[in-house]
N, C-alpha and C. Protein backbone atom coordinates (compact mmCIF):
# COMPACT_ATOMS: atom_id res chain seq x y z
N UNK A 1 -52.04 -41.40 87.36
CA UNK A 1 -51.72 -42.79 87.19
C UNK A 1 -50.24 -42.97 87.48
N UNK A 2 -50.04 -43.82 88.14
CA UNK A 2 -48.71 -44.21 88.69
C UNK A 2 -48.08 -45.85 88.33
N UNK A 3 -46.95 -46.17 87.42
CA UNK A 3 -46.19 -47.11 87.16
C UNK A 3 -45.30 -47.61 88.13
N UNK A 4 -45.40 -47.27 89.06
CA UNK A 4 -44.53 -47.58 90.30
C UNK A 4 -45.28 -47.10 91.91
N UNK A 5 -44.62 -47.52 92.85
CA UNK A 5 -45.23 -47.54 94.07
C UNK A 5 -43.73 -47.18 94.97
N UNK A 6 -43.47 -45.96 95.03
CA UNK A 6 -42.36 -45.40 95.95
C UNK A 6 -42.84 -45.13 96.70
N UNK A 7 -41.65 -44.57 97.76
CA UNK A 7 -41.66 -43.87 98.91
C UNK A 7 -42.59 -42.74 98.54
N UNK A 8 -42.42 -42.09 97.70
CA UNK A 8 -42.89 -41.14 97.51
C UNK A 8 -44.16 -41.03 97.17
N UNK A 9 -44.80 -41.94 96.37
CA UNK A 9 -46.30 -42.29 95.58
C UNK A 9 -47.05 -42.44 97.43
N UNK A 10 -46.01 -43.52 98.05
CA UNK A 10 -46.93 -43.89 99.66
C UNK A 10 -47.36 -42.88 99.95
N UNK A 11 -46.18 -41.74 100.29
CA UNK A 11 -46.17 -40.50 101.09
C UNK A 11 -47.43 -39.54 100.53
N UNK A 12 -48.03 -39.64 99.17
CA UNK A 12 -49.35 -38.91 98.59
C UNK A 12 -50.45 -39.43 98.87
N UNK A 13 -50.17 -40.95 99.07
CA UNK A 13 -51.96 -41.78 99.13
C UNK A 13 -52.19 -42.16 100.82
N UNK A 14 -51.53 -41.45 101.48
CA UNK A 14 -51.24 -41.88 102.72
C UNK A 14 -53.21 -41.73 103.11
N UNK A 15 -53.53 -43.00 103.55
CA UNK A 15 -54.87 -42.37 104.48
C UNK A 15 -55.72 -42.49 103.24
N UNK A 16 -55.87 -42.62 102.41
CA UNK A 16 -56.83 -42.54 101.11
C UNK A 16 -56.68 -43.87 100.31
N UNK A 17 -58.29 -43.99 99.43
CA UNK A 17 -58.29 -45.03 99.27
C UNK A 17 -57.83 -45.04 98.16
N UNK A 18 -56.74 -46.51 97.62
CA UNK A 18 -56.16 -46.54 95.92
C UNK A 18 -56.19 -47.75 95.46
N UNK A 19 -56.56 -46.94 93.97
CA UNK A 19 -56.54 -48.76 93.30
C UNK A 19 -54.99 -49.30 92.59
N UNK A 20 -55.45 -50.68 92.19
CA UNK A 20 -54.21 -50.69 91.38
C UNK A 20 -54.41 -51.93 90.76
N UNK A 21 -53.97 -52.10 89.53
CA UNK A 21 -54.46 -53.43 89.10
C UNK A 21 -53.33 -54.39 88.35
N UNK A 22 -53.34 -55.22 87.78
CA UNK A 22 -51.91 -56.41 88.28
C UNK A 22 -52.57 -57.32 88.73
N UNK A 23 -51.79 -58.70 88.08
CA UNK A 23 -51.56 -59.94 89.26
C UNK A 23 -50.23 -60.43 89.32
N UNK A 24 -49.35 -59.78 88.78
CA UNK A 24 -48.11 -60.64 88.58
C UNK A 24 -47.54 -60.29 90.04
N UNK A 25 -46.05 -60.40 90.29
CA UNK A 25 -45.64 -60.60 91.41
C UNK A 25 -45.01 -58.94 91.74
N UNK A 26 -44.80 -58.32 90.73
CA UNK A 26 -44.69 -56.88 91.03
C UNK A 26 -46.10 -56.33 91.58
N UNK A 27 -46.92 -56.59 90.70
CA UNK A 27 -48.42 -56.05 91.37
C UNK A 27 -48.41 -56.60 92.95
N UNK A 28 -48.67 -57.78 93.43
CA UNK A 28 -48.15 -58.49 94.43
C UNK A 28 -47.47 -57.57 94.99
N UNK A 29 -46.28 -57.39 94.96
CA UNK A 29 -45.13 -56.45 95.97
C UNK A 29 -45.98 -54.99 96.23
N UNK A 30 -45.94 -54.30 95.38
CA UNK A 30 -46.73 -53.18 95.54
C UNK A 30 -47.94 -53.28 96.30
N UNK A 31 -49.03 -53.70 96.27
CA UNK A 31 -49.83 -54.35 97.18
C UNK A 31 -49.77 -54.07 98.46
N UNK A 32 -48.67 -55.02 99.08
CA UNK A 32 -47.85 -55.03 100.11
C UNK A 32 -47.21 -54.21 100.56
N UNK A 33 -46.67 -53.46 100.03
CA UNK A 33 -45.98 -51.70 100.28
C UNK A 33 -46.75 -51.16 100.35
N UNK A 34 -47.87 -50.28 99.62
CA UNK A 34 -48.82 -49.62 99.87
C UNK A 34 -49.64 -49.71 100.38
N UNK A 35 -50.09 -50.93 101.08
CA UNK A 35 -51.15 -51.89 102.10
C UNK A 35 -51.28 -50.59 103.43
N UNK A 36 -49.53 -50.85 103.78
CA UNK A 36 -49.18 -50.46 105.41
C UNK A 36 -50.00 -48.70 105.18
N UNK A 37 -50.06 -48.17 104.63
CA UNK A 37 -50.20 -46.78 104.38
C UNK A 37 -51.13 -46.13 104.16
N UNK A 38 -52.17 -46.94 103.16
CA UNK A 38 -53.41 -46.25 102.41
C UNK A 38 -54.81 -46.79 103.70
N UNK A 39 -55.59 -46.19 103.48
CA UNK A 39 -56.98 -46.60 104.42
C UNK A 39 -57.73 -48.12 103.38
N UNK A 40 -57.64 -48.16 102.50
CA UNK A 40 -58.31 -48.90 101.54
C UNK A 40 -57.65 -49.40 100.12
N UNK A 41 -56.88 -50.58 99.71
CA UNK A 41 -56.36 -50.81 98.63
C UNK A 41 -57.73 -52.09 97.68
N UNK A 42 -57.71 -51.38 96.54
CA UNK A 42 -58.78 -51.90 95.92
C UNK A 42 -57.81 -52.90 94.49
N UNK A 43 -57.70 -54.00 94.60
CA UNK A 43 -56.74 -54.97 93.47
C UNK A 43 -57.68 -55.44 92.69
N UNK A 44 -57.42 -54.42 91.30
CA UNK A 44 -58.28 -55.03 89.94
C UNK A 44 -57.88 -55.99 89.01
N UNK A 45 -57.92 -57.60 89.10
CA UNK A 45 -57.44 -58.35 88.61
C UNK A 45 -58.29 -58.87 87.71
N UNK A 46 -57.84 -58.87 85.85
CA UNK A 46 -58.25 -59.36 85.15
C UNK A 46 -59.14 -60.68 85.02
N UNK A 47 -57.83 -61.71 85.25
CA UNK A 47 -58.08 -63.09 85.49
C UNK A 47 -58.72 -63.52 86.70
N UNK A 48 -58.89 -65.00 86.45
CA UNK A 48 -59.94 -65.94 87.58
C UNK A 48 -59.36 -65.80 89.01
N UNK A 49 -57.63 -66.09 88.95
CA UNK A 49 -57.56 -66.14 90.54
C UNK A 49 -56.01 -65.12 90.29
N UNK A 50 -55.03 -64.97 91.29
CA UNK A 50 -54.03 -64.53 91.68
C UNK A 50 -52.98 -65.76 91.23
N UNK A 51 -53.49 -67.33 91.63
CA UNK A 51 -52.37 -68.20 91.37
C UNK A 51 -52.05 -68.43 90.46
N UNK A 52 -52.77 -67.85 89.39
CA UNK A 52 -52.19 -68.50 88.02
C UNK A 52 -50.81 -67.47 87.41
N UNK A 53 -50.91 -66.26 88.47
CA UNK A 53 -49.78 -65.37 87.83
C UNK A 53 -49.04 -64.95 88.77
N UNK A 54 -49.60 -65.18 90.33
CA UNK A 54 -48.05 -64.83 91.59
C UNK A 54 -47.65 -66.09 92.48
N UNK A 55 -46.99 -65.27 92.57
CA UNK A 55 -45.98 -66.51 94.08
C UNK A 55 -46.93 -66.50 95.06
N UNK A 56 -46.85 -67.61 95.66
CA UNK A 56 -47.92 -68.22 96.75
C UNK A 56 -47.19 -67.24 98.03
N UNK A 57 -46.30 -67.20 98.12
CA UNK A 57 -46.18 -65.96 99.39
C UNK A 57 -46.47 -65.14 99.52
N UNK A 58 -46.52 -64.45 98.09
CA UNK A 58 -46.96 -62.67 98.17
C UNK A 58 -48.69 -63.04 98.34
N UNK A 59 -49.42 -64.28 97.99
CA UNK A 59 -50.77 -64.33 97.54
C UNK A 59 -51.07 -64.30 99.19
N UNK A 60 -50.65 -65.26 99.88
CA UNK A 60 -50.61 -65.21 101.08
C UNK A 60 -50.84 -64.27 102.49
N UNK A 61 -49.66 -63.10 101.57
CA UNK A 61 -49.29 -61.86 102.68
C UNK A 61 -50.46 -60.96 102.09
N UNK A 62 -51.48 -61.36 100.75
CA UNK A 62 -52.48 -60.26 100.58
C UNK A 62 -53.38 -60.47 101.21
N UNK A 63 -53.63 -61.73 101.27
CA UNK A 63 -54.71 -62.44 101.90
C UNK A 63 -54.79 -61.94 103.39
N UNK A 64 -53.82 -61.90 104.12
CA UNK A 64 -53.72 -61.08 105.05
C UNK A 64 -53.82 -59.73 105.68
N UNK A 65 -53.99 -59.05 104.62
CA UNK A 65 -54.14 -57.56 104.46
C UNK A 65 -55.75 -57.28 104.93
N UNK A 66 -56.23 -56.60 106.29
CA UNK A 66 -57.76 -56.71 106.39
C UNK A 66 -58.08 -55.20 105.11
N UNK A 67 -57.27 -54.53 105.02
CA UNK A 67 -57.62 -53.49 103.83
C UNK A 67 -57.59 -53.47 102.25
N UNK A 68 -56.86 -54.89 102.13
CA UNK A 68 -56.85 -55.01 100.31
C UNK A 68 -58.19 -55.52 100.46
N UNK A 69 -58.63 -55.42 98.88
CA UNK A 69 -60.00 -56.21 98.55
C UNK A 69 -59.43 -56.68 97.24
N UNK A 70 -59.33 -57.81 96.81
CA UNK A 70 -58.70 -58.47 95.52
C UNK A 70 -60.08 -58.64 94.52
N UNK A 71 -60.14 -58.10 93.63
CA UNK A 71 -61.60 -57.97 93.19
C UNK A 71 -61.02 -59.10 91.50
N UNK A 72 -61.09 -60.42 91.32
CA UNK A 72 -61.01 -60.89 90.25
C UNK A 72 -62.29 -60.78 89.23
N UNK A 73 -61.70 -61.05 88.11
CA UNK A 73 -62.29 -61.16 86.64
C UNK A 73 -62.84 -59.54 86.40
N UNK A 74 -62.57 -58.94 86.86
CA UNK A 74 -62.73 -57.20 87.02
C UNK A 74 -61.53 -56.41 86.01
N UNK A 75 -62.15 -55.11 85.55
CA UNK A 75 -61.58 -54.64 84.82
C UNK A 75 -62.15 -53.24 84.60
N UNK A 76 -60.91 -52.18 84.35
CA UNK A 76 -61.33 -50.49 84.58
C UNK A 76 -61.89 -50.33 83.43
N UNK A 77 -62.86 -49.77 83.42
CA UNK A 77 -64.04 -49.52 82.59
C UNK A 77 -64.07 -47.46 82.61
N UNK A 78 -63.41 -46.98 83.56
CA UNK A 78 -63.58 -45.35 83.39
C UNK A 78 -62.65 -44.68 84.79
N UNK A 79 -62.16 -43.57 84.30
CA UNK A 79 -61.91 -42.68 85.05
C UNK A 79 -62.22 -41.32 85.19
N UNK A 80 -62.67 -40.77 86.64
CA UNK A 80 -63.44 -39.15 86.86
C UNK A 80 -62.25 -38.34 87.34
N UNK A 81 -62.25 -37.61 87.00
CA UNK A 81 -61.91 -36.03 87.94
C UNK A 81 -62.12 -34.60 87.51
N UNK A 82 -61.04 -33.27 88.13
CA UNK A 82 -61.17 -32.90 87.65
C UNK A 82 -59.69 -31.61 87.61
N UNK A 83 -59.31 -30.99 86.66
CA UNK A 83 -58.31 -29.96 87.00
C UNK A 83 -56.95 -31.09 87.04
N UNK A 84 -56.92 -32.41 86.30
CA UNK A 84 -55.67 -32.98 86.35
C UNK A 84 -55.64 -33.55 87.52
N UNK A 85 -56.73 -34.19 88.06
CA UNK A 85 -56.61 -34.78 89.33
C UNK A 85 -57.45 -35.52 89.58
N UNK A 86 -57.19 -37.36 89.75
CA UNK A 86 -58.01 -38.10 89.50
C UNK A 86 -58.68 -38.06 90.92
N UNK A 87 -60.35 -38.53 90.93
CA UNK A 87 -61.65 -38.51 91.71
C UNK A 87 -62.01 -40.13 92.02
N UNK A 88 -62.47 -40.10 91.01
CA UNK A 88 -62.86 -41.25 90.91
C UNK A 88 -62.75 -42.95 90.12
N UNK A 89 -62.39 -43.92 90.58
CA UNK A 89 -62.11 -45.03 89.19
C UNK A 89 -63.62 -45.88 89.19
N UNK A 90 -64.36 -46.11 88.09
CA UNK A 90 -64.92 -47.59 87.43
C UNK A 90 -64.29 -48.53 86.88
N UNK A 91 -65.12 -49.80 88.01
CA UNK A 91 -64.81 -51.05 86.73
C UNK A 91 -65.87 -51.95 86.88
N UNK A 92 -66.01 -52.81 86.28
CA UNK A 92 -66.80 -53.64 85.93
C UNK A 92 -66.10 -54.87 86.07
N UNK A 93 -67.62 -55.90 86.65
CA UNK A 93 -66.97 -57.21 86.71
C UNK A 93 -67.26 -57.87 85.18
N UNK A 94 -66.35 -58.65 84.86
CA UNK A 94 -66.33 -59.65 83.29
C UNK A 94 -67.72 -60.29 83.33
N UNK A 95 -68.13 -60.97 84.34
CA UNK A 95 -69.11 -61.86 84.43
C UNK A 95 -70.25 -61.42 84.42
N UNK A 96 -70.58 -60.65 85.50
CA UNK A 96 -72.08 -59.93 85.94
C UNK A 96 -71.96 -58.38 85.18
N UNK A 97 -71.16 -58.02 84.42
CA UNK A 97 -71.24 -56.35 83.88
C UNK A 97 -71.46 -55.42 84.76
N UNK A 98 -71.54 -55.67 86.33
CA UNK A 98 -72.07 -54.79 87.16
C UNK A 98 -70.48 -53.96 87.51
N UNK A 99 -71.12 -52.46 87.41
CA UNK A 99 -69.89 -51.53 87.43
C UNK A 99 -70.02 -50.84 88.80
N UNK A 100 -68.67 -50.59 89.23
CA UNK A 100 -68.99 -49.65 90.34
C UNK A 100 -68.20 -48.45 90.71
N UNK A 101 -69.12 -47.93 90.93
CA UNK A 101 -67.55 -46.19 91.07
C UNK A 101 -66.82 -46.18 92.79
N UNK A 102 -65.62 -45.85 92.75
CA UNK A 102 -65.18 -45.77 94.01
C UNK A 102 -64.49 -44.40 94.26
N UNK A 103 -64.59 -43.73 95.28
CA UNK A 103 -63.67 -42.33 95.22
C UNK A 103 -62.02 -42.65 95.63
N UNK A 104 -61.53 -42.42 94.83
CA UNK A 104 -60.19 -43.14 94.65
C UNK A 104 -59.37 -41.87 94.07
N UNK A 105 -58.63 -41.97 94.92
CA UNK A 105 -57.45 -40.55 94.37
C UNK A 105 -55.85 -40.99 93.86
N UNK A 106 -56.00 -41.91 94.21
CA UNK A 106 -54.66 -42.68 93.10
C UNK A 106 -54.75 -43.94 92.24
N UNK A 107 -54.29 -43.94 91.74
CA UNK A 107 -54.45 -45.14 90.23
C UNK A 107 -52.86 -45.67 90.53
N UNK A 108 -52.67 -47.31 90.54
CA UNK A 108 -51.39 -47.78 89.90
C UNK A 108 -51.81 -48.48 89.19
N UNK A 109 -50.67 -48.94 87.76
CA UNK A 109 -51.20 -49.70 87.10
C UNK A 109 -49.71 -50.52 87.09
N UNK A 110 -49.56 -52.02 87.43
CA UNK A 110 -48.74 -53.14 87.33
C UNK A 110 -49.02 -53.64 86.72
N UNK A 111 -49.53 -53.79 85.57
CA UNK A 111 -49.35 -55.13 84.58
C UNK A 111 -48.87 -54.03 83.26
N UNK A 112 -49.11 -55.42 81.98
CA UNK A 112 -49.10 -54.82 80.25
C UNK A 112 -50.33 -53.40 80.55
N UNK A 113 -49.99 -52.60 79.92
CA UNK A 113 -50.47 -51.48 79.46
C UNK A 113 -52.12 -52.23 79.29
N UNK A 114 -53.47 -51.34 79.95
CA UNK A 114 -54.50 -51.63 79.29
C UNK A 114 -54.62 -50.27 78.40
N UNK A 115 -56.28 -50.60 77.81
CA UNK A 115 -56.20 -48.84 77.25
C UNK A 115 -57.30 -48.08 78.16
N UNK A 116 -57.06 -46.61 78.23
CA UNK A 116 -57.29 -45.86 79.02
C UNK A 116 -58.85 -45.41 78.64
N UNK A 117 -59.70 -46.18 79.35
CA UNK A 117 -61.10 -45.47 78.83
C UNK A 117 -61.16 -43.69 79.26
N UNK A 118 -61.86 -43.14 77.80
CA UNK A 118 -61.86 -41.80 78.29
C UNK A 118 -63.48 -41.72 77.87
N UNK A 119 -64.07 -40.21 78.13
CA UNK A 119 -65.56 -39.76 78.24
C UNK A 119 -66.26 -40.71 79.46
């Protein structure tokens, strides 16, 4: 799990797919940095839309991204791996409860702290 999105975090997820979840305008930025790099960015956003918590430019430049997928009212429900090395993330949508696993080898997390489902 990663609190930030460096040069360096890019340089590991290069080509692989990562999630990250956030709507504020840091989540937003990161987004956008890690967009150019990863094969697949998966955005787990709590709330109904993006506008109620970013700037209409960054919402804009995601919207543009053919590799983000902005997945609203969604939320991480589990994480797999193994040997200290994450595999896989779940989440679930708020509405329909329908969960889904993705093979995902990096985690960011931009917003307040959620809590970390374990088992």
């Amino acid at each position: 799990m990663h609190y930030w999105a460096s040069a360096v975090e890019t340089r590991l997820c290069a080509g692989q797919e990562v999630a990250l979840t956030g709507a504020g305008n840091s989540a937003g930025q990161a987004v956008v940095f890690l967009a150019g790099k990863v094969k697949k960015l998966w955005m787990v956003v709590r709330g109904k839309r993006l506008e109620d918590t970013m700037s209409r430019y960054l919402i804009d430049r995601i919207k543009a991204l053919p590799n983000v997928e902005v997945l609203t009212r969604t939320e991480i429900c589990g994480f797999e791996g193994a040997e200290g090395s994450l595999q896989r993330v779940r989440w679930k949508n708020r509405d329909t409860a329908e969960e889904t696993v993705r093979d995902v080898g990096m985690f960011f997390l931009s917003s307040a702290p959620i809590p970390i489902p374990t088992g």
